[in-house]
C-alpha atoms as a PDB file:
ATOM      1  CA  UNK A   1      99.929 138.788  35.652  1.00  0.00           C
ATOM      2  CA  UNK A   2      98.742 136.660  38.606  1.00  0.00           C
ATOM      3  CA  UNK A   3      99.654 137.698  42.020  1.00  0.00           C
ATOM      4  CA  UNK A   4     102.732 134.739  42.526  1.00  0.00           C
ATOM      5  CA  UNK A   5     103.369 135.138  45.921  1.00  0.00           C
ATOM      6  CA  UNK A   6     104.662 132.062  47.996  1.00  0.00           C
ATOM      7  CA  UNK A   7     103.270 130.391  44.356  1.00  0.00           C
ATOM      8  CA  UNK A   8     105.397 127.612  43.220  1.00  0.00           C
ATOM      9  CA  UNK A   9     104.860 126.519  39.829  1.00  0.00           C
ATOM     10  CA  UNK A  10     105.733 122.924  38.329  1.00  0.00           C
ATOM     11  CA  UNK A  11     105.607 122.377  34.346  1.00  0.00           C
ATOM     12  CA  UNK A  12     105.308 118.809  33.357  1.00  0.00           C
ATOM     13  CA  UNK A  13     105.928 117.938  29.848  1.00  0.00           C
ATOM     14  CA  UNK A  14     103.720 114.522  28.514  1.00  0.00           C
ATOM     15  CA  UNK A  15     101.952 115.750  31.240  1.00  0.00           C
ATOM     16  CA  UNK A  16      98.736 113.885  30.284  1.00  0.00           C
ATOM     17  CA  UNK A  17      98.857 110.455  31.246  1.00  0.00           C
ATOM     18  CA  UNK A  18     101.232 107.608  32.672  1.00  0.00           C
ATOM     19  CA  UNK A  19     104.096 108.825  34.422  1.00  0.00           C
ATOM     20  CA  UNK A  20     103.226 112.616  33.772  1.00  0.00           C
ATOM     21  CA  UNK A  21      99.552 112.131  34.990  1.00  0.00           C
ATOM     22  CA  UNK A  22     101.006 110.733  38.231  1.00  0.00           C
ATOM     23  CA  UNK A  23     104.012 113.330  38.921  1.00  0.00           C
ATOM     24  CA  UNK A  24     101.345 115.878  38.139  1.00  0.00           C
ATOM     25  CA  UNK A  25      98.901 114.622  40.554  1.00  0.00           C
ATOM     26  CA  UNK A  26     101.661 114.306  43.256  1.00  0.00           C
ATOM     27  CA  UNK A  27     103.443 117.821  42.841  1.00  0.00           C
ATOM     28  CA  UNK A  28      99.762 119.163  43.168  1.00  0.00           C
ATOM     29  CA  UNK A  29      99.012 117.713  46.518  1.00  0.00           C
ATOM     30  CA  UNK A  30     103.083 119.215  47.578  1.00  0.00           C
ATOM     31  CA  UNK A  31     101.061 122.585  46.713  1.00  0.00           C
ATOM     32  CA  UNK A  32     102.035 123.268  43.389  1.00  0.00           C
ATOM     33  CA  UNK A  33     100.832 124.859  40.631  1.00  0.00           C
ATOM     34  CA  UNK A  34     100.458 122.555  37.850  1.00  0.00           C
ATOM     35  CA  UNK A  35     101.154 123.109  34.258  1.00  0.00           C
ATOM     36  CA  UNK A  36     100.266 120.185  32.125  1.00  0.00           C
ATOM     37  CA  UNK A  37     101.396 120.134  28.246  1.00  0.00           C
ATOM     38  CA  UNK A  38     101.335 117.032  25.974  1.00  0.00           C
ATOM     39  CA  UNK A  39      99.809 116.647  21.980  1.00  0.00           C
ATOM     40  CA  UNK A  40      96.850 115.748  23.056  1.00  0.00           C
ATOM     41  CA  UNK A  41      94.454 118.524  24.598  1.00  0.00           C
ATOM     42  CA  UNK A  42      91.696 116.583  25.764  1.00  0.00           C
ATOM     43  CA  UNK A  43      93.728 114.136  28.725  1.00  0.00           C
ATOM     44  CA  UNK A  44      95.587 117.393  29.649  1.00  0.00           C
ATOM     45  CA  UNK A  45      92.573 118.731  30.779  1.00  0.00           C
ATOM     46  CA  UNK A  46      91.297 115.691  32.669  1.00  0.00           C
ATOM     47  CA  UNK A  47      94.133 116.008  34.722  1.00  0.00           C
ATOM     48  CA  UNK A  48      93.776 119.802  35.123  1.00  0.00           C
ATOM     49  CA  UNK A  49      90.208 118.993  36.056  1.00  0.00           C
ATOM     50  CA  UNK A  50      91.239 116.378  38.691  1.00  0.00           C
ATOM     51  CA  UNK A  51      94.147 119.027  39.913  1.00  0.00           C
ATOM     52  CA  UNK A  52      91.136 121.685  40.288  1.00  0.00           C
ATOM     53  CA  UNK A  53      88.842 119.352  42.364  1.00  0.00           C
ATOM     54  CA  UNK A  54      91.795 119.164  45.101  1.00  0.00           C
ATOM     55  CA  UNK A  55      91.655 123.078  45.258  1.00  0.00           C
ATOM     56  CA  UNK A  56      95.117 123.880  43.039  1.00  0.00           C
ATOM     57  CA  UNK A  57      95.557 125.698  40.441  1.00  0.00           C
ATOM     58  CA  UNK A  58      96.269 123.759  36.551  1.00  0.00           C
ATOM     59  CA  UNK A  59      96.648 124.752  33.071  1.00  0.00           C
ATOM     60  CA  UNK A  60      96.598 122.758  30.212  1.00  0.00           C
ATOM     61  CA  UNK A  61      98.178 123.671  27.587  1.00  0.00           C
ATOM     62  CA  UNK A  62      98.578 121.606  23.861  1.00  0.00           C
ATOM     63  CA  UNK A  63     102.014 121.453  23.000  1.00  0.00           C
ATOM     64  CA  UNK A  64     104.532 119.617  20.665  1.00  0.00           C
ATOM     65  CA  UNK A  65     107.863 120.041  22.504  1.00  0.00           C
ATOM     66  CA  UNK A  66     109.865 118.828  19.423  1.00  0.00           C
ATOM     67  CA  UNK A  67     108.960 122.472  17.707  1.00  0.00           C
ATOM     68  CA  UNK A  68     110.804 125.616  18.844  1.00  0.00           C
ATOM     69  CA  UNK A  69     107.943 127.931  18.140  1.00  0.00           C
ATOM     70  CA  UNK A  70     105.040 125.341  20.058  1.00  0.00           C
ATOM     71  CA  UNK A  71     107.959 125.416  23.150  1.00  0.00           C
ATOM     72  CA  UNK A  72     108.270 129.165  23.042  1.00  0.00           C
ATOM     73  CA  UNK A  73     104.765 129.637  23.175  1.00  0.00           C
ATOM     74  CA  UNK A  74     104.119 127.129  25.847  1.00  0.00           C
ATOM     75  CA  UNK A  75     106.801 128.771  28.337  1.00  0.00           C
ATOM     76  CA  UNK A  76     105.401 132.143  27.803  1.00  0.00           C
ATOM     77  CA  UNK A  77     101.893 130.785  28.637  1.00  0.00           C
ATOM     78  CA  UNK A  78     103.802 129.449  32.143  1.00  0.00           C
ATOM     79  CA  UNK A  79     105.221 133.272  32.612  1.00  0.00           C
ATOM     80  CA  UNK A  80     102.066 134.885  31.477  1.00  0.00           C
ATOM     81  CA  UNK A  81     100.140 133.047  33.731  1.00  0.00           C
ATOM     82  CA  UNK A  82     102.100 132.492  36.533  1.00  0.00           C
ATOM     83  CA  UNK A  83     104.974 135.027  36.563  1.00  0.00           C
ATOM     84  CA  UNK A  84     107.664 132.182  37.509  1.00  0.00           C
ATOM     85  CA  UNK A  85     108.541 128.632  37.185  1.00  0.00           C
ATOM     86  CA  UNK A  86     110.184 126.466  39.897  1.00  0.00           C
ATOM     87  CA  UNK A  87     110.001 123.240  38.808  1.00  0.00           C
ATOM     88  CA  UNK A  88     110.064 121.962  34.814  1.00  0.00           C
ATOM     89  CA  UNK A  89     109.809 118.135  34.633  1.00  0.00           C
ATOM     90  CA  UNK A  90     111.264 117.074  31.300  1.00  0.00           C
ATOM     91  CA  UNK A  91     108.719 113.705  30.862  1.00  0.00           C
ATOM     92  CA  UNK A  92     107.653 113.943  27.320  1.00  0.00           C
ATOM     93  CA  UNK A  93     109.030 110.353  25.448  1.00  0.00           C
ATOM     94  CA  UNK A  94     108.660 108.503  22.458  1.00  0.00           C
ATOM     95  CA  UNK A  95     110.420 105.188  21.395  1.00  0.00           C
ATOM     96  CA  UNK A  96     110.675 103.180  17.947  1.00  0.00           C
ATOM     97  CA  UNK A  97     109.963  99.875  16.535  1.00  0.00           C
ATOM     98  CA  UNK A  98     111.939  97.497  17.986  1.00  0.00           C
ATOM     99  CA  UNK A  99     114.217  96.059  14.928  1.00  0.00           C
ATOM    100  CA  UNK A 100     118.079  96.093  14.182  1.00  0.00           C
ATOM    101  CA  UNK A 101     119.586  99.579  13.238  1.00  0.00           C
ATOM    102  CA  UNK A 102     119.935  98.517   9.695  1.00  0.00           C
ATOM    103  CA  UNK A 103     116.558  98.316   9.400  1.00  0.00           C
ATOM    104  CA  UNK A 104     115.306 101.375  10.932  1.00  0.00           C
ATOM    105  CA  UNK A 105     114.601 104.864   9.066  1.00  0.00           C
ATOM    106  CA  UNK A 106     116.036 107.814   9.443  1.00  0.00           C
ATOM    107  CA  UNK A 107     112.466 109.534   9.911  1.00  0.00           C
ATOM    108  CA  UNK A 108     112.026 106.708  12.569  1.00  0.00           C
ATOM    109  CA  UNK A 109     115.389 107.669  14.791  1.00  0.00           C
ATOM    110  CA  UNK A 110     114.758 111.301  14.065  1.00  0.00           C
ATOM    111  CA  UNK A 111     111.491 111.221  15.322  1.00  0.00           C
ATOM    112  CA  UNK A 112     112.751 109.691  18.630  1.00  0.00           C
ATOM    113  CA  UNK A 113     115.817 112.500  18.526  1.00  0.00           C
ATOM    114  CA  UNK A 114     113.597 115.522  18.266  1.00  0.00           C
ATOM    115  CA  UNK A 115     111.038 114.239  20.900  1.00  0.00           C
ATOM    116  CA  UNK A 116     113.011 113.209  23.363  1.00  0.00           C
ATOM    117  CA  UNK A 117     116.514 114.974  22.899  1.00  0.00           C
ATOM    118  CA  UNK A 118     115.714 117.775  21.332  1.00  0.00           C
ATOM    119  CA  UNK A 119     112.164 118.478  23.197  1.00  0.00           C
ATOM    120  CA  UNK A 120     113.991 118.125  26.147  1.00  0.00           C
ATOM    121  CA  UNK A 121     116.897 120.663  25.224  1.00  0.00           C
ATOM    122  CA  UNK A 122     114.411 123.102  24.017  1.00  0.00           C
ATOM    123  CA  UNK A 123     111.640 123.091  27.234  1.00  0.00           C
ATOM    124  CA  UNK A 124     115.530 123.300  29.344  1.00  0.00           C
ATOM    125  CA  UNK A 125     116.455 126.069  27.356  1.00  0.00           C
ATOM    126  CA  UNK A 126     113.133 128.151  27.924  1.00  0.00           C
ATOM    127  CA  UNK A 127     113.260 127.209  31.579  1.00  0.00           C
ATOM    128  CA  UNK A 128     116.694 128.462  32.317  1.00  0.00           C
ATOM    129  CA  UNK A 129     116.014 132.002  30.661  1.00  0.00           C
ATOM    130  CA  UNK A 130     112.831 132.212  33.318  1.00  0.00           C
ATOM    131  CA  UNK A 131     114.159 130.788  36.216  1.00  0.00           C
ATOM    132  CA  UNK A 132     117.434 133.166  35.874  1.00  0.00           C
ATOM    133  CA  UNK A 133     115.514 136.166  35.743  1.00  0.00           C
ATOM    134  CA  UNK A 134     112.838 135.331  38.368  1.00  0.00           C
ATOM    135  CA  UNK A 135     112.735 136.890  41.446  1.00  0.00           C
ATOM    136  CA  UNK A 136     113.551 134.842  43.507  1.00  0.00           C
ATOM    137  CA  UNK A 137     115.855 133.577  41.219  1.00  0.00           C
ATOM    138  CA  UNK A 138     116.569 130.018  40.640  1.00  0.00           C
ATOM    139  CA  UNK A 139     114.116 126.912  40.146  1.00  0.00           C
ATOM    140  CA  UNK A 140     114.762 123.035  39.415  1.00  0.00           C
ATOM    141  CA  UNK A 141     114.678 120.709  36.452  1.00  0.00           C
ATOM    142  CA  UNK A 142     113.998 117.172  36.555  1.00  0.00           C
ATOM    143  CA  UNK A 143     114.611 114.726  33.554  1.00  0.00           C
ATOM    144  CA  UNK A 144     112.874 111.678  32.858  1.00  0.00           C
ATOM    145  CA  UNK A 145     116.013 109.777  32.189  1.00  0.00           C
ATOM    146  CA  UNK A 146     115.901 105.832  31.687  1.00  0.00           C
ATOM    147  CA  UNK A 147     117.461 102.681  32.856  1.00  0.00           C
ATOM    148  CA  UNK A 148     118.462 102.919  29.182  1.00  0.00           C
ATOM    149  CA  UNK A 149     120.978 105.896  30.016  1.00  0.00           C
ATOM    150  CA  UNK A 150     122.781 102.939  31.483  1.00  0.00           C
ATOM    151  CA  UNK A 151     122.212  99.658  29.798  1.00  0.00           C
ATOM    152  CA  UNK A 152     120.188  99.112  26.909  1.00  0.00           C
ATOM    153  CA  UNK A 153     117.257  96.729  26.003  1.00  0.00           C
ATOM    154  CA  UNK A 154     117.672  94.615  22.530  1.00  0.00           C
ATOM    155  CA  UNK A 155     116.972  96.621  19.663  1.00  0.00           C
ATOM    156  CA  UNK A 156     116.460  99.690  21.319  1.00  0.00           C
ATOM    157  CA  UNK A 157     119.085 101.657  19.778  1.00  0.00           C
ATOM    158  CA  UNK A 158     117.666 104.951  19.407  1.00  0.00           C
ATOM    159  CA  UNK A 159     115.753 105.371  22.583  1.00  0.00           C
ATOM    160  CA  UNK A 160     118.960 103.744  24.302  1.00  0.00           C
ATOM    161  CA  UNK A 161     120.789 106.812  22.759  1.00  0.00           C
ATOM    162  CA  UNK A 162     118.582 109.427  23.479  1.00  0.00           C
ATOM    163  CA  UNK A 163     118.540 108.439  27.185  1.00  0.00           C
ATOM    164  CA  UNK A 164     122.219 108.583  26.994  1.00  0.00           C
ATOM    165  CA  UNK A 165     122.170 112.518  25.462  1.00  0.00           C
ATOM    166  CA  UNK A 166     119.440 113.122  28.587  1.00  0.00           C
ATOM    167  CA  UNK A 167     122.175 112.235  30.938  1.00  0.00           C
ATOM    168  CA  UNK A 168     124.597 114.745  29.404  1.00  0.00           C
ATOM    169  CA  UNK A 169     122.391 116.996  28.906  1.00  0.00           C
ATOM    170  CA  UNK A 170     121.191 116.630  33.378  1.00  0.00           C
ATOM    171  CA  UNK A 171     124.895 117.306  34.156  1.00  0.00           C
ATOM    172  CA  UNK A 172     125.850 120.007  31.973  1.00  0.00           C
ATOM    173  CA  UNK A 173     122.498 121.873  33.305  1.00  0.00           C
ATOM    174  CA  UNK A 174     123.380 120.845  36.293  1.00  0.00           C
ATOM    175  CA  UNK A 175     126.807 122.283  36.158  1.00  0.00           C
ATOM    176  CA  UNK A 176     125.733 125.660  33.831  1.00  0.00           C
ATOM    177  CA  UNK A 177     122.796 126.036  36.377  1.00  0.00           C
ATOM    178  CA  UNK A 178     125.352 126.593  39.710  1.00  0.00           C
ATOM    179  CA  UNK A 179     125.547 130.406  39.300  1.00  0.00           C
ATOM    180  CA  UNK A 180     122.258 131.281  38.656  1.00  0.00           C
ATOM    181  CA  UNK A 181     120.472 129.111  41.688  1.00  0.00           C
ATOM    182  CA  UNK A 182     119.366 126.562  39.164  1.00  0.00           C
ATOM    183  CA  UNK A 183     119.628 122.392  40.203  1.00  0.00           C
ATOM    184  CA  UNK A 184     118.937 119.532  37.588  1.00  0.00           C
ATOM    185  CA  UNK A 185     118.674 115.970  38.318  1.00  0.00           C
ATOM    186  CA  UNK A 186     117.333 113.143  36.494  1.00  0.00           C
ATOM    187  CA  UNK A 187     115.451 109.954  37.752  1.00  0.00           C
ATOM    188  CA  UNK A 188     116.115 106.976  36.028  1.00  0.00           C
ATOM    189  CA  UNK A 189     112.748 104.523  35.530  1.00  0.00           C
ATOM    190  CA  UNK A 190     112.938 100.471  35.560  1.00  0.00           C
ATOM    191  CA  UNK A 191     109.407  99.078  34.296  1.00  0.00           C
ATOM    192  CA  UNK A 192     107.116 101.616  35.152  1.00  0.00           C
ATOM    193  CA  UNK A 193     103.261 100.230  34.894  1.00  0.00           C
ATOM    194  CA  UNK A 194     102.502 102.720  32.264  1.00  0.00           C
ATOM    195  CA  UNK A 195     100.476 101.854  28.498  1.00  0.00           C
ATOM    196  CA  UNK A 196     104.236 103.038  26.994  1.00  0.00           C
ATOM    197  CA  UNK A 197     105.339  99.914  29.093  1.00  0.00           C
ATOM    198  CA  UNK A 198     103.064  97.459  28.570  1.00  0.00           C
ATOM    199  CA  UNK A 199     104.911  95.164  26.681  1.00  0.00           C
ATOM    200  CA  UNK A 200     107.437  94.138  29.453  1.00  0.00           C
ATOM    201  CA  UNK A 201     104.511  92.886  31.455  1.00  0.00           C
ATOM    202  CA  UNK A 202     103.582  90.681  28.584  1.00  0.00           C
ATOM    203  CA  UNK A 203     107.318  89.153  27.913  1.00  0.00           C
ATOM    204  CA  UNK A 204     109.943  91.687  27.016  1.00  0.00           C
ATOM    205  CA  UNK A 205     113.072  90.075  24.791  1.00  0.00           C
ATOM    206  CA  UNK A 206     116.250  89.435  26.627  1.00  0.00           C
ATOM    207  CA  UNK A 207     119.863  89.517  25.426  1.00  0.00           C
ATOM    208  CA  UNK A 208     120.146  85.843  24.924  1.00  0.00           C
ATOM    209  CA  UNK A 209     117.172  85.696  23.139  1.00  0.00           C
ATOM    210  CA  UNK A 210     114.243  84.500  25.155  1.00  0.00           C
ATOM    211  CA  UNK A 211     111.317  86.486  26.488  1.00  0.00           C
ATOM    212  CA  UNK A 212     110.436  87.317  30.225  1.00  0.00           C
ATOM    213  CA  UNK A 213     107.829  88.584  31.733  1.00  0.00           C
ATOM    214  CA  UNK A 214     109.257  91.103  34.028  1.00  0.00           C
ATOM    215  CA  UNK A 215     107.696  92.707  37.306  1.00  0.00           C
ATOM    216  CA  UNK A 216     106.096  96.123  37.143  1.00  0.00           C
ATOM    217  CA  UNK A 217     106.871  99.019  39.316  1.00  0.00           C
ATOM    218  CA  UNK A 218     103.696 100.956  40.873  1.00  0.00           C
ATOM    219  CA  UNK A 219     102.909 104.994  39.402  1.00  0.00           C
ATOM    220  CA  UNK A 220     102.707 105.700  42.632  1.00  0.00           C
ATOM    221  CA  UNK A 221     106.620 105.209  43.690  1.00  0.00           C
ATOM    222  CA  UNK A 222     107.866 106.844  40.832  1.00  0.00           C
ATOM    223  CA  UNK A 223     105.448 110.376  41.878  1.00  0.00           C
ATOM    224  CA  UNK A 224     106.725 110.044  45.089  1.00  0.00           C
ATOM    225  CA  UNK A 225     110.389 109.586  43.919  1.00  0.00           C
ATOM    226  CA  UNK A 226     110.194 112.847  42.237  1.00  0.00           C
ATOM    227  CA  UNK A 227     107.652 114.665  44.774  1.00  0.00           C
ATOM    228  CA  UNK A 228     110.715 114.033  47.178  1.00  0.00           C
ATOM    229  CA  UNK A 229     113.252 115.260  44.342  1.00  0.00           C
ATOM    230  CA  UNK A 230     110.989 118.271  44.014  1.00  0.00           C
ATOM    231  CA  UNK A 231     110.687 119.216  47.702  1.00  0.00           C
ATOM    232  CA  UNK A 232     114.479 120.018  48.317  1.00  0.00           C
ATOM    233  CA  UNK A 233     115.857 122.894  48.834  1.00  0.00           C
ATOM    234  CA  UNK A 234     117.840 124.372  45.902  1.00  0.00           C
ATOM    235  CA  UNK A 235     120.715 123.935  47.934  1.00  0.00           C
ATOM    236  CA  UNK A 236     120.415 120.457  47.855  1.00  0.00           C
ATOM    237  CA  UNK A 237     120.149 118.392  44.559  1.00  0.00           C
ATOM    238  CA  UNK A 238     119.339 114.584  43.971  1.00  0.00           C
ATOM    239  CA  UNK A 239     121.357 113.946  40.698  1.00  0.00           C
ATOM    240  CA  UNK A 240     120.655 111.194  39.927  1.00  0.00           C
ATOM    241  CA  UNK A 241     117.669 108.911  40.938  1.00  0.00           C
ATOM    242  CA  UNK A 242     117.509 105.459  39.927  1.00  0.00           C
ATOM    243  CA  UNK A 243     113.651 103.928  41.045  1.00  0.00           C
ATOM    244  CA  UNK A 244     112.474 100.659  39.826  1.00  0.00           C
ATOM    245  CA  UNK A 245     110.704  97.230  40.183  1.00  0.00           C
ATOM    246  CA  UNK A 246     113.181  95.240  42.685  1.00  0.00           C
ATOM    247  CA  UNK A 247     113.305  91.957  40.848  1.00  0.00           C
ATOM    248  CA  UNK A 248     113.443  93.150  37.020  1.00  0.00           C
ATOM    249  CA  UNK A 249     116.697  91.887  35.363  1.00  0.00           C
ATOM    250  CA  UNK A 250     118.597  95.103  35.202  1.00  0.00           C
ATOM    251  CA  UNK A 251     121.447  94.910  37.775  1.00  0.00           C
ATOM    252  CA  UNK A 252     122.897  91.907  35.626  1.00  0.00           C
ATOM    253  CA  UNK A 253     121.430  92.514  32.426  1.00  0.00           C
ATOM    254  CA  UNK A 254     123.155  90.655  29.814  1.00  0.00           C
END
């Protein structure tokens, strides 16, 4: 085991590229040790290579967060490797094709369940048994909720629900967590410039129909929205986080 003193240690789930890439670059520069796990090994360790170049410490670790036995694995990498964990950003997302419920499969909405409900109950559940036996004890866990915790999209059904589980799932953490020195919050995402959200840019459908093209919001704001998040004391919790492009048609939608 690595000597951990004054270490603190972030795990980022989809930690590869878009919103993940960005977090991770951020909570490096805040002096974090960055744990970066995604599918995909190969842009996992571009961004543990960029990471290294600043003079922090990454590991990249493959990962599907949907399977209890990858998880399990990947969190005793973290505590192999580290010791601890302080910070566990739930990030990792998927979403389906964008038709009426009828006409979706139930491999299609599962698919979105286990990634994205599931994945994130399972990297919260490995987290919590670290951080509560960690000395010092505690840590903090951020989800990647949605705008679609809130107020869906058209056709969006299962995405729109598994944002809605993420936001039960940040206040009963948050709640379970008080005893043990252990804070969850979740930041909420409107348009994020990110290849996930590319389609918005290019005319995303609208309740009544139409299309719009709708403003993008920079990578940048949303790693500093949850660097900030992240630099709290545990005392202190954001829970809830709502960051996105001013002018999209959210407040109002529908």
């Amino acid at each position: 085991m690595t000597d951990t003193e004054n270490l603190k240690v972030a795990l980022i789930t989809g930690g590869g590229t878009g919103i993940g890439r960005a977090v991770s670059l951020a909570l490096a520069d805040s002096g974090f040790a960055v744990v970066l796990a995604g599918r995909r090994k190969e842009p996992l360790e571009e961004v543990a290579s960029e990471i290294s170049r600043m003079g922090q410490r990454a590991l990249a670790v493959a990962a599907d967060v949907a399977d209890e036995q990858s998880t399990r694995a990947l969190f005793a990498k973290v505590e192999s490797e580290f010791g601890r964990l302080d910070l566990l950003f739930n990030n990792a997302g998927t979403s389906a094709r964008a038709v009426p419920l009828e006409e979706l499969s139930l491999a299609e909405w599962r698919a979105v369940m286990d990634v994205n409900v599931t994945g994130a109950f399972l990297c919260t559940q490995a987290a919590l048994r670290i951080m509560k036996k960690q000395s010092p004890r505690g840590g903090r866990i951020i989800n990647n909720g949605s705008i679609s915790a809130h107020t869906p999209r058209p056709l969006s059904g299962p995405y729109t629900v598994s944002k809605h589980a993420i936001l039960g799932l940040t206040k009963s953490t948050a709640l379970d967590g008080r005893p043990f020195d252990i804070v969850c919050g979740q930041i909420d995402i409107g348009n994020a410039a990110t290849a996930i959200g590319s389609h918005v840019s290019q005319g995303a459908l609208q309740p009544n129909g139409t299309r719009l093209v709708e403003p993008m919001l920079k990578l940048s704001h949303v790693a500093e929205a949850v660097r900030y998040m992240a630099s709290l004391p545990l005392d202190a919790n954001v829970l809830s986080l709502t960051v996105m492009a001013s002018a999209m048609p959210f407040v109002g939608r529908g």
